[in-house]
Structures are given as C-alpha cells and as structure tokens.
PDB file of N, CA and C in Angstrom:
ATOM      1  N   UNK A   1       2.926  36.149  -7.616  1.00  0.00           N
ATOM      2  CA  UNK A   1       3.432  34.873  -7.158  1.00  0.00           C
ATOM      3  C   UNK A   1       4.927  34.815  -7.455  1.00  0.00           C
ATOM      4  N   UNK A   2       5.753  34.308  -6.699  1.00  0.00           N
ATOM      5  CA  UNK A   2       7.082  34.302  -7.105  1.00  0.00           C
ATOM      6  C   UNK A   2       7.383  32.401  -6.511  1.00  0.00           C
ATOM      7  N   UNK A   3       8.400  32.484  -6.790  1.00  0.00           N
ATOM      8  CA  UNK A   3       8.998  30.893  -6.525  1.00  0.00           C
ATOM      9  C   UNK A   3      10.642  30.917  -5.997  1.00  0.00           C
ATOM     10  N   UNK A   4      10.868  29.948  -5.255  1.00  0.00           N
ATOM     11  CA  UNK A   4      12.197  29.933  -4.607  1.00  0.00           C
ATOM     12  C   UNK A   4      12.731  28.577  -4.524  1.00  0.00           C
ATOM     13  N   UNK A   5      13.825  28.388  -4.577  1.00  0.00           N
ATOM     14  CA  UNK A   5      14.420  27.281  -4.382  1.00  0.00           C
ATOM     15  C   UNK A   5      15.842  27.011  -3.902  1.00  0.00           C
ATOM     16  N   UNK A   6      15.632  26.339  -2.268  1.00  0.00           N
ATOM     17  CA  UNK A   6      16.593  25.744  -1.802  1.00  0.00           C
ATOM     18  C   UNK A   6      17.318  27.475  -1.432  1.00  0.00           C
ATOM     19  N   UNK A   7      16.719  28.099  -0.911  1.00  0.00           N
ATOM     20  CA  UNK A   7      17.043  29.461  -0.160  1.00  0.00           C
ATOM     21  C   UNK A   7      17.919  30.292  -1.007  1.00  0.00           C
ATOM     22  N   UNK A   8      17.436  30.025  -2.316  1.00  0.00           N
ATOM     23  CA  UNK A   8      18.040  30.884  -3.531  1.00  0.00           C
ATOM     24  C   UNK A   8      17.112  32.213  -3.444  1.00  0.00           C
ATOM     25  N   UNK A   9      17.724  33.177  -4.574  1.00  0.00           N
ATOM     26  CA  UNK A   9      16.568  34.672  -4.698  1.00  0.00           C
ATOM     27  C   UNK A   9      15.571  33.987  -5.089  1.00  0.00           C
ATOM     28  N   UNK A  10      14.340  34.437  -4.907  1.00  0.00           N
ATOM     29  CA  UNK A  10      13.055  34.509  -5.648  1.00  0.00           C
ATOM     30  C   UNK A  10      13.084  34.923  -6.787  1.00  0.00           C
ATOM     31  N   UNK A  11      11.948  34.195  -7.941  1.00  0.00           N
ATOM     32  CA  UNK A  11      12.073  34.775  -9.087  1.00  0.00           C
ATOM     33  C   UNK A  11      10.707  35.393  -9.242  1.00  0.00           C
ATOM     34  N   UNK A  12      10.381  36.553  -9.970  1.00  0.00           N
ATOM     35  CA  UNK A  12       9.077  36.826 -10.046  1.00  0.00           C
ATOM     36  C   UNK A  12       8.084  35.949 -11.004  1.00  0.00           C
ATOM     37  N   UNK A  13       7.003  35.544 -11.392  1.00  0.00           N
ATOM     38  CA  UNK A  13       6.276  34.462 -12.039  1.00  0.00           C
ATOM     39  C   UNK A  13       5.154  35.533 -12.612  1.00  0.00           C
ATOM     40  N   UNK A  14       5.298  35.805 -13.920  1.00  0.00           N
ATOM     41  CA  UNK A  14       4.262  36.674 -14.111  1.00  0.00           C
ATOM     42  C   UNK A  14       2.674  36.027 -14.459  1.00  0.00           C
ATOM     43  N   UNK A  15       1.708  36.618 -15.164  1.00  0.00           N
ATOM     44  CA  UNK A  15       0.219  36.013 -15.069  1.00  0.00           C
ATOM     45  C   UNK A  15       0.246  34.952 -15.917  1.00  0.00           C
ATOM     46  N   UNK A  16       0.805  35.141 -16.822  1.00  0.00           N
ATOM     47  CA  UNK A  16       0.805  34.095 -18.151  1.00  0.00           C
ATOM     48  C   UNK A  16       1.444  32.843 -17.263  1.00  0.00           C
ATOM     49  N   UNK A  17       2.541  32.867 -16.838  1.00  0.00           N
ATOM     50  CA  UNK A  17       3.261  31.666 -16.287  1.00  0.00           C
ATOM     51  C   UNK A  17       2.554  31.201 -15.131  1.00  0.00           C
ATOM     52  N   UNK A  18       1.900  31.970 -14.509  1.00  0.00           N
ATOM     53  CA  UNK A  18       1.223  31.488 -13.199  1.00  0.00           C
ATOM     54  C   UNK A  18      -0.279  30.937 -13.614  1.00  0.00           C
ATOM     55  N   UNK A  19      -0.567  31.212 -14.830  1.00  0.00           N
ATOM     56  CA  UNK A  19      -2.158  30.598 -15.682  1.00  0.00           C
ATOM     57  C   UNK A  19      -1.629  29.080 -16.073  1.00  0.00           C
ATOM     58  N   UNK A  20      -0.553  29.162 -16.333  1.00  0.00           N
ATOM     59  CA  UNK A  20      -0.182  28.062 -17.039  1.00  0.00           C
ATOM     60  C   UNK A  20       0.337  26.620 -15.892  1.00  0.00           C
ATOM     61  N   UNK A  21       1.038  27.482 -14.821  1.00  0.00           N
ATOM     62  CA  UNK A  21       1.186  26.598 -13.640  1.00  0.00           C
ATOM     63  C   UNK A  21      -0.121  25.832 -12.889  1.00  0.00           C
ATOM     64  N   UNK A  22      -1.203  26.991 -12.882  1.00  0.00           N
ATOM     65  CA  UNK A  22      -2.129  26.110 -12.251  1.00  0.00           C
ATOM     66  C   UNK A  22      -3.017  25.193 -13.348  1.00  0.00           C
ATOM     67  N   UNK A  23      -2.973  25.796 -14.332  1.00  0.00           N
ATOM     68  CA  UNK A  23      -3.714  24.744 -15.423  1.00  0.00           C
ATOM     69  C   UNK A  23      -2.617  22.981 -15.333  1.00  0.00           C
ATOM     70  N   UNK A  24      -1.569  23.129 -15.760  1.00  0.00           N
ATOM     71  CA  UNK A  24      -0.682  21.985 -15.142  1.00  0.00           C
ATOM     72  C   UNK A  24      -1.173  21.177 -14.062  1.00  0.00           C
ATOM     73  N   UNK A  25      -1.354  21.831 -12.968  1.00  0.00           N
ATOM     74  CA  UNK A  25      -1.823  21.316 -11.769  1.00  0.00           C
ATOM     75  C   UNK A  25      -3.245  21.361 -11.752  1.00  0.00           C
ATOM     76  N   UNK A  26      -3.859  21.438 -12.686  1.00  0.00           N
ATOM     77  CA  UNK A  26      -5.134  21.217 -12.331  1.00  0.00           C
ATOM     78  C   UNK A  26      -4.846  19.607 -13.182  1.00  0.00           C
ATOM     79  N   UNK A  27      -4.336  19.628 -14.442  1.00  0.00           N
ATOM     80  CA  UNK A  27      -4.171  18.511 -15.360  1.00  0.00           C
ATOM     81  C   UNK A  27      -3.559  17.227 -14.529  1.00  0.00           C
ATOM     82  N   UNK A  28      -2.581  17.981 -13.446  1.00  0.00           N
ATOM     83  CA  UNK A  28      -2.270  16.974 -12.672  1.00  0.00           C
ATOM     84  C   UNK A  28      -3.090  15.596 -11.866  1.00  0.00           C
ATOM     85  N   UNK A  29      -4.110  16.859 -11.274  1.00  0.00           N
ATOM     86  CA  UNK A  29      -5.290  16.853 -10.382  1.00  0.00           C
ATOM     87  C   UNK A  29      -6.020  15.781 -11.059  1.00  0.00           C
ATOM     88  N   UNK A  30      -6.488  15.943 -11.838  1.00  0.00           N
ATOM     89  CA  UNK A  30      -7.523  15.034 -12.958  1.00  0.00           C
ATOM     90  C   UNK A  30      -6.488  13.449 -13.481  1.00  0.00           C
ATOM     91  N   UNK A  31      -5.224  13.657 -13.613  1.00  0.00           N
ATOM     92  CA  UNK A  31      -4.822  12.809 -13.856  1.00  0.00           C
ATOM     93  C   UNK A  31      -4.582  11.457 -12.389  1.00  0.00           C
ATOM     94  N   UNK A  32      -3.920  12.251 -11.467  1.00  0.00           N
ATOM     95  CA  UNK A  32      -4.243  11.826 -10.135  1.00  0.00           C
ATOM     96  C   UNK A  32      -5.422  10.872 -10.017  1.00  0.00           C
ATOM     97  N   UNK A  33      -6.842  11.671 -10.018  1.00  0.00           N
ATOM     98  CA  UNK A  33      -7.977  10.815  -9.596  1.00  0.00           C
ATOM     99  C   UNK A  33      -8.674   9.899 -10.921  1.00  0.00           C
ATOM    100  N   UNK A  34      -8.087   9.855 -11.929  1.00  0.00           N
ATOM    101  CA  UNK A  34      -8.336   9.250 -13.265  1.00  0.00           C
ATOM    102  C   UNK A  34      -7.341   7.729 -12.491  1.00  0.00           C
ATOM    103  N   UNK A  35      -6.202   7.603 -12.314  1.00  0.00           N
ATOM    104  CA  UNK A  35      -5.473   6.657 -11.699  1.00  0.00           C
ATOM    105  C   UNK A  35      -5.938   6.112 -10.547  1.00  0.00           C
ATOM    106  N   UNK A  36      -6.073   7.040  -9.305  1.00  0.00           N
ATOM    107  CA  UNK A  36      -6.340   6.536  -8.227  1.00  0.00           C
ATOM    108  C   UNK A  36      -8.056   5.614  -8.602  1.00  0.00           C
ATOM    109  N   UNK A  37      -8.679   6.090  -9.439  1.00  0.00           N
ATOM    110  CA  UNK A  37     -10.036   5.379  -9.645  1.00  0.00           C
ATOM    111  C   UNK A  37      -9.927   4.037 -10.491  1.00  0.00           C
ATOM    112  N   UNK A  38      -8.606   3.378 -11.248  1.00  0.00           N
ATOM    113  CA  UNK A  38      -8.495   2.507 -11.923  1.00  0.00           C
ATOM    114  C   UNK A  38      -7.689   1.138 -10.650  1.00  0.00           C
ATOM    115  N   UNK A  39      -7.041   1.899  -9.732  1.00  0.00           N
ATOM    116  CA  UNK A  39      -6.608   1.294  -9.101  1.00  0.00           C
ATOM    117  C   UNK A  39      -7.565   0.447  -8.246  1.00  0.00           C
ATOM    118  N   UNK A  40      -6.887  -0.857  -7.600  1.00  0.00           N
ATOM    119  CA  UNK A  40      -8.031  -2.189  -6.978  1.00  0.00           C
ATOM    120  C   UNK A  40      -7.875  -1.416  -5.421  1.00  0.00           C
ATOM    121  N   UNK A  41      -9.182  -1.957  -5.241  1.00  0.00           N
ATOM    122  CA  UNK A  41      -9.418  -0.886  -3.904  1.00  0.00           C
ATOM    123  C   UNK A  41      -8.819  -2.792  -3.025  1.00  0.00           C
ATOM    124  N   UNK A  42      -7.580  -2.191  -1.827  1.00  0.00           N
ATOM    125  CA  UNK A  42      -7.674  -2.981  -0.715  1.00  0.00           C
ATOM    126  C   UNK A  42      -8.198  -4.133  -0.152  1.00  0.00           C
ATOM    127  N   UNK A  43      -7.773  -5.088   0.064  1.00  0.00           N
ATOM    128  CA  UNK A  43      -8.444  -6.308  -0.015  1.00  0.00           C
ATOM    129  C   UNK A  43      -8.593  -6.243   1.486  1.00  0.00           C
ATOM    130  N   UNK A  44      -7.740  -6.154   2.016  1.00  0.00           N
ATOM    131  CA  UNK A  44      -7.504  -5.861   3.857  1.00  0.00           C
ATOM    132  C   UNK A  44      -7.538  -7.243   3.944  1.00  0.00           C
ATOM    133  N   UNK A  45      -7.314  -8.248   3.433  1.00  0.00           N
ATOM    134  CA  UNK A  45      -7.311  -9.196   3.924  1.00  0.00           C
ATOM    135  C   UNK A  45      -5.309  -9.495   3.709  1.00  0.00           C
ATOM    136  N   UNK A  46      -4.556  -8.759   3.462  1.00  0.00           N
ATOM    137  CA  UNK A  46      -2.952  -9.261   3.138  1.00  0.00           C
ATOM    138  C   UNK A  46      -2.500  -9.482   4.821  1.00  0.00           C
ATOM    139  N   UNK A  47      -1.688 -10.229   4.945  1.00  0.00           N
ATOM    140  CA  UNK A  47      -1.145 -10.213   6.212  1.00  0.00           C
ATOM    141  C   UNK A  47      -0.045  -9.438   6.447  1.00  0.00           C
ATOM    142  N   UNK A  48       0.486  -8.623   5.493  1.00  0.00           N
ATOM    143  CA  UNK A  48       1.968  -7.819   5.137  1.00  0.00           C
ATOM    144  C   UNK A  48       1.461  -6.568   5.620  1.00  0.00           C
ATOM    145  N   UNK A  49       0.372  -6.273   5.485  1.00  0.00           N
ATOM    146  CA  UNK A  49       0.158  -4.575   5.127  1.00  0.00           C
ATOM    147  C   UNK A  49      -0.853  -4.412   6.127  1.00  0.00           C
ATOM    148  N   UNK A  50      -0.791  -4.047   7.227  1.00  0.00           N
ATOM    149  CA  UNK A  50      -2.316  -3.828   8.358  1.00  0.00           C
ATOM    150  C   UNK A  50      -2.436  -2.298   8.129  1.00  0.00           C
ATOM    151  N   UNK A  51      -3.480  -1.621   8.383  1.00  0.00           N
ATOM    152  CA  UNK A  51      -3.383   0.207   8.254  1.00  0.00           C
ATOM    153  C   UNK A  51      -2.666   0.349   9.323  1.00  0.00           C
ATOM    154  N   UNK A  52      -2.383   1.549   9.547  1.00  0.00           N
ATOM    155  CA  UNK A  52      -1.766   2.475  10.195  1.00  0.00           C
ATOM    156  C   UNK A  52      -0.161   2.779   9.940  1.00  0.00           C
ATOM    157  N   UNK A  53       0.452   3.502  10.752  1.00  0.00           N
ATOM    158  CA  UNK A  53       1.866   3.697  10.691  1.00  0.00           C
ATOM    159  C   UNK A  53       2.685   2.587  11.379  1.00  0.00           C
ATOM    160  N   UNK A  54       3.988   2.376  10.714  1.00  0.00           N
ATOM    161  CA  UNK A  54       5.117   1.785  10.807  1.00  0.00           C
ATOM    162  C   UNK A  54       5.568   2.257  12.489  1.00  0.00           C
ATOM    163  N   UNK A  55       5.824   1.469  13.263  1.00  0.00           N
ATOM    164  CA  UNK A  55       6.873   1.723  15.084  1.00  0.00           C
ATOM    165  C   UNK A  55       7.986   1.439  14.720  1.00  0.00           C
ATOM    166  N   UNK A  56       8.286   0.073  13.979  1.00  0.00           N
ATOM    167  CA  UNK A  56       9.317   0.137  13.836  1.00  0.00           C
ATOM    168  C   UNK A  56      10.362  -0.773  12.553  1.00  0.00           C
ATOM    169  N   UNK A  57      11.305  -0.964  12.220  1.00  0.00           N
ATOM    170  CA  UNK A  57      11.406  -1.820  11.413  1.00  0.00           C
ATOM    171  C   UNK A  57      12.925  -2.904  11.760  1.00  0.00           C
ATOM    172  N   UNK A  58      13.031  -3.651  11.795  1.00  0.00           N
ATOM    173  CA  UNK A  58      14.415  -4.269  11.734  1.00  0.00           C
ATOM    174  C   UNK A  58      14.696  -5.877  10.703  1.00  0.00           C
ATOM    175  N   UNK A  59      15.897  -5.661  10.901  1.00  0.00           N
ATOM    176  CA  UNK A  59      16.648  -6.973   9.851  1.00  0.00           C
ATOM    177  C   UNK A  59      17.472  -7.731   9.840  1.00  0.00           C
ATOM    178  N   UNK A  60      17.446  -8.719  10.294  1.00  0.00           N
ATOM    179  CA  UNK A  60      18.058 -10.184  10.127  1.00  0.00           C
ATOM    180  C   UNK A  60      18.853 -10.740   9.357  1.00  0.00           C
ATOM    181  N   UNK A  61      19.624 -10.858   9.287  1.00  0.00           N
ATOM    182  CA  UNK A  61      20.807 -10.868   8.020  1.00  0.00           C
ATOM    183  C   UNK A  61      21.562 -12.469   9.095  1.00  0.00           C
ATOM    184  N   UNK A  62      22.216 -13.201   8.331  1.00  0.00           N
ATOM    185  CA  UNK A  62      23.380 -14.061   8.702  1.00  0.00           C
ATOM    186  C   UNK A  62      22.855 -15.345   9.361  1.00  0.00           C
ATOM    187  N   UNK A  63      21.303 -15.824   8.860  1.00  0.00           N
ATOM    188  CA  UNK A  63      20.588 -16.946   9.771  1.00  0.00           C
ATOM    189  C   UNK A  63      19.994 -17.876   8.560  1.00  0.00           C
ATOM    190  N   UNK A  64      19.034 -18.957   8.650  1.00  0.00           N
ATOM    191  CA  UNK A  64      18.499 -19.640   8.158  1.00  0.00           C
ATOM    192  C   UNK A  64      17.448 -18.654   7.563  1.00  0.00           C
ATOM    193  N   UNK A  65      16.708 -17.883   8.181  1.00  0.00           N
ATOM    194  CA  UNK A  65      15.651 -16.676   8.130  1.00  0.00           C
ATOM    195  C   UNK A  65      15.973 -15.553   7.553  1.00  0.00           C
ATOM    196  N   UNK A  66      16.683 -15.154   6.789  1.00  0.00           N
ATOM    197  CA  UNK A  66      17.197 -14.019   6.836  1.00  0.00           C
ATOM    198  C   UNK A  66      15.559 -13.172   6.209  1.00  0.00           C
ATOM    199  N   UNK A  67      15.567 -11.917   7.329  1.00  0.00           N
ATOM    200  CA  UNK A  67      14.118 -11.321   6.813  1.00  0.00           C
ATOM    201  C   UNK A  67      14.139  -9.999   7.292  1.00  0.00           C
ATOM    202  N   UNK A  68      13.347  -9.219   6.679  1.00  0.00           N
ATOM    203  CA  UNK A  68      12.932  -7.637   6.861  1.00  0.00           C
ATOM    204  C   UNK A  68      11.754  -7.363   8.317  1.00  0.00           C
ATOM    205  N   UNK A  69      11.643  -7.290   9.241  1.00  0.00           N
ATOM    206  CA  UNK A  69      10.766  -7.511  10.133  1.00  0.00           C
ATOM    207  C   UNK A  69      10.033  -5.870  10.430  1.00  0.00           C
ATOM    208  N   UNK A  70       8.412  -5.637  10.207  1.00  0.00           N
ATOM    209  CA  UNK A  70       7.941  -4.637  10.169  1.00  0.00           C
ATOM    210  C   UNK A  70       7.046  -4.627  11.375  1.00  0.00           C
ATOM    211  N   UNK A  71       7.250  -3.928  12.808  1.00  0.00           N
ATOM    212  CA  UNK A  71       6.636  -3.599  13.762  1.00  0.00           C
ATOM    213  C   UNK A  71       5.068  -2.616  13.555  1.00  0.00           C
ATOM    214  N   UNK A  72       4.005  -2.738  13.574  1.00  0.00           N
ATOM    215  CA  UNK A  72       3.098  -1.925  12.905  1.00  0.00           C
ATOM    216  C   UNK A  72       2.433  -1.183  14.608  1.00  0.00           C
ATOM    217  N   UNK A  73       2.188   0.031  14.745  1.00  0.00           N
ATOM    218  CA  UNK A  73       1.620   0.670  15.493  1.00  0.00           C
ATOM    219  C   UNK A  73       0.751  -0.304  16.142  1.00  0.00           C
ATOM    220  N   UNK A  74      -0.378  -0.636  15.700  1.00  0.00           N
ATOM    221  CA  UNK A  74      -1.537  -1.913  16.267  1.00  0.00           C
ATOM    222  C   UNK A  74      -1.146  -2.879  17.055  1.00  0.00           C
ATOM    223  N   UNK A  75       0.315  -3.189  16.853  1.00  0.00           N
ATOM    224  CA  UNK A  75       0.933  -4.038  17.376  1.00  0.00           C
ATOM    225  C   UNK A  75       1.408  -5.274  17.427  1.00  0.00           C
ATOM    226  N   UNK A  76       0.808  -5.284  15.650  1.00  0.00           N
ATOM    227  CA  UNK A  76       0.907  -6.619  14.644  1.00  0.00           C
ATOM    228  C   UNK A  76       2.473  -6.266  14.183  1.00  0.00           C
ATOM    229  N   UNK A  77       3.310  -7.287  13.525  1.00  0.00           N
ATOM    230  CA  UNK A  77       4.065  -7.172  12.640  1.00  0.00           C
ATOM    231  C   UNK A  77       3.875  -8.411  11.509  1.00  0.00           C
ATOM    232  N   UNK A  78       5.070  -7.750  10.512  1.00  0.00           N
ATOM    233  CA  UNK A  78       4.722  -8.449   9.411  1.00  0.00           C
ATOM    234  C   UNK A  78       6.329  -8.786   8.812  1.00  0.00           C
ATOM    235  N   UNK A  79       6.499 -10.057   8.520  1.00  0.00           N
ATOM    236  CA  UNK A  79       8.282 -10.584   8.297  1.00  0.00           C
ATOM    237  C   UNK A  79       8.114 -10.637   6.869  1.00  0.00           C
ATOM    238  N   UNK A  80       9.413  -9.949   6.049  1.00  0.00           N
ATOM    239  CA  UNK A  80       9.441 -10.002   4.369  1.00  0.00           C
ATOM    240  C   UNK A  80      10.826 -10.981   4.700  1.00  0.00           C
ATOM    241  N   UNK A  81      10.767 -11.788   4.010  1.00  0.00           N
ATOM    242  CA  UNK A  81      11.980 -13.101   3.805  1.00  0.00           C
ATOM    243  C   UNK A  81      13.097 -12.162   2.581  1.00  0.00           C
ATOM    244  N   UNK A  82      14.213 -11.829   3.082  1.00  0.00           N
ATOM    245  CA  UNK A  82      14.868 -11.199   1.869  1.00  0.00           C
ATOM    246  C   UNK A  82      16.158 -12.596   1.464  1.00  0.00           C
ATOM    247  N   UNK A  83      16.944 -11.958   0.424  1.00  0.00           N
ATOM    248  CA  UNK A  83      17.866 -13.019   0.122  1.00  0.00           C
ATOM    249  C   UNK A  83      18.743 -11.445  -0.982  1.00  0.00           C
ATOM    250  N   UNK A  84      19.534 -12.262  -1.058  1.00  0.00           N
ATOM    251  CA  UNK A  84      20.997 -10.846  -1.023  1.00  0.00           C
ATOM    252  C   UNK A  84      21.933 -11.655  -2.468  1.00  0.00           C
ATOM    253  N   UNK A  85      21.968 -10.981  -3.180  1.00  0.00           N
ATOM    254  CA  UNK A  85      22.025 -10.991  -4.809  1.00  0.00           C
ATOM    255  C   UNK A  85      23.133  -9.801  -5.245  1.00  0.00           C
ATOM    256  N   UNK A  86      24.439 -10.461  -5.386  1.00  0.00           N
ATOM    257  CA  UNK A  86      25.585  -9.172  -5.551  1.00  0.00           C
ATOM    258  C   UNK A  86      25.576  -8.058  -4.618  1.00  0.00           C
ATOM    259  N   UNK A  87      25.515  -8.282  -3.845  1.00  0.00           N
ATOM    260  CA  UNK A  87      25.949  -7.286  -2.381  1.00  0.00           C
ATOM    261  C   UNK A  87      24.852  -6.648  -1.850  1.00  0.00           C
ATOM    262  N   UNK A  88      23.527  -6.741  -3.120  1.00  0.00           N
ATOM    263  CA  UNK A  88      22.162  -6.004  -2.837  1.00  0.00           C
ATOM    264  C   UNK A  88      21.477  -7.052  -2.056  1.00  0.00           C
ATOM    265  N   UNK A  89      20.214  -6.366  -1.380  1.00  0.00           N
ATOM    266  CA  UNK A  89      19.817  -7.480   0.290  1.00  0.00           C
ATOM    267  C   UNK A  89      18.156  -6.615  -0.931  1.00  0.00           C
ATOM    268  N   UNK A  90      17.193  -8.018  -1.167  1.00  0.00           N
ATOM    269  CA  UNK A  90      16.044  -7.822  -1.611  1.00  0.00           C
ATOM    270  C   UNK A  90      14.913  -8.789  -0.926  1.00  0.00           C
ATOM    271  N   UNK A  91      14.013  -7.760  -0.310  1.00  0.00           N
ATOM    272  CA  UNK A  91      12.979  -7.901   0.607  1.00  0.00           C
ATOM    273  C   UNK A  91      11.717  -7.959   0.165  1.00  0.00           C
ATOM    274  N   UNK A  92      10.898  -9.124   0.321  1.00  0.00           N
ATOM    275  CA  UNK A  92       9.306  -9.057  -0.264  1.00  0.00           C
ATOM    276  C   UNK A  92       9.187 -10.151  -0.731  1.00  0.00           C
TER     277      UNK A  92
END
C-alpha cells in the first residue's frame, strides 16, 4: 500500500503501518455508527428541510425580508430570515 498527496511522490506504507491504519478506521467505523445511533431519527415534519437535493439557492439582502431562499428539487422551497451582525450576514 503506498499513499500520495496532492500529486506529491508516493510513500511506501509498510505492514505494521498499514495494520494500524485500518484498525483506526475500523475504530472510526464503530465510532461513526455508535453516534449515528444516538442521534434523533427525522421528524419529516420541519418545513426547512424536505429530502432530496438543493436546485437552487438565493439571497435577499437590502429589504424588510432580508432572507436565505432554498429552491429544493421537489419543487418546494424553504426561506431562512438572516440579519447581518458586523459585516457577517447569519441565516436560520
């Protein structure tokens, strides 16, 4: 096994280091689904968040409204009301 980065040489990874990489990633693995199983499963009832992918997104700045506007594939969207705090613009 060797490893590369960002179109640098390869380095070689001998057995010891490559035992130890996948044990890591197995620890990962377990830690992963230890979390993902504590987490609240989806209410599907939010009006912000419908499944699928994002079409499109745009933003409103300089109105009574000022808001984050999220176009959703399905064909729903969903408006985050932002307000702008030292030059930063915060949405949600």
């Amino acid at each position: 096994m060797t490893f590369s980065a960002c179109g640098s040489k390869t380095v070689p990874v001998n057995k010891t280091q490559h035992e130890t990489i996948t044990r890591l990633e197995q620890r990962i693995e377990k830690l992963e689904r230890q979390v993902e199983e504590k987490l609240p499963t989806p209410s599907g009832t939010s009006s912000k968040v419908p499944a699928g992918p994002i079409s499109s997104i745009t933003m409103r700045t300089g109105t009574a409204d000022d808001r984050l506007r999220i176009y959703w594939a399905d064909g729903t969207r969903s408006d985050l009301p932002c307000t702008r705090e030292q030059n930063t613009w915060a949405c949600g």
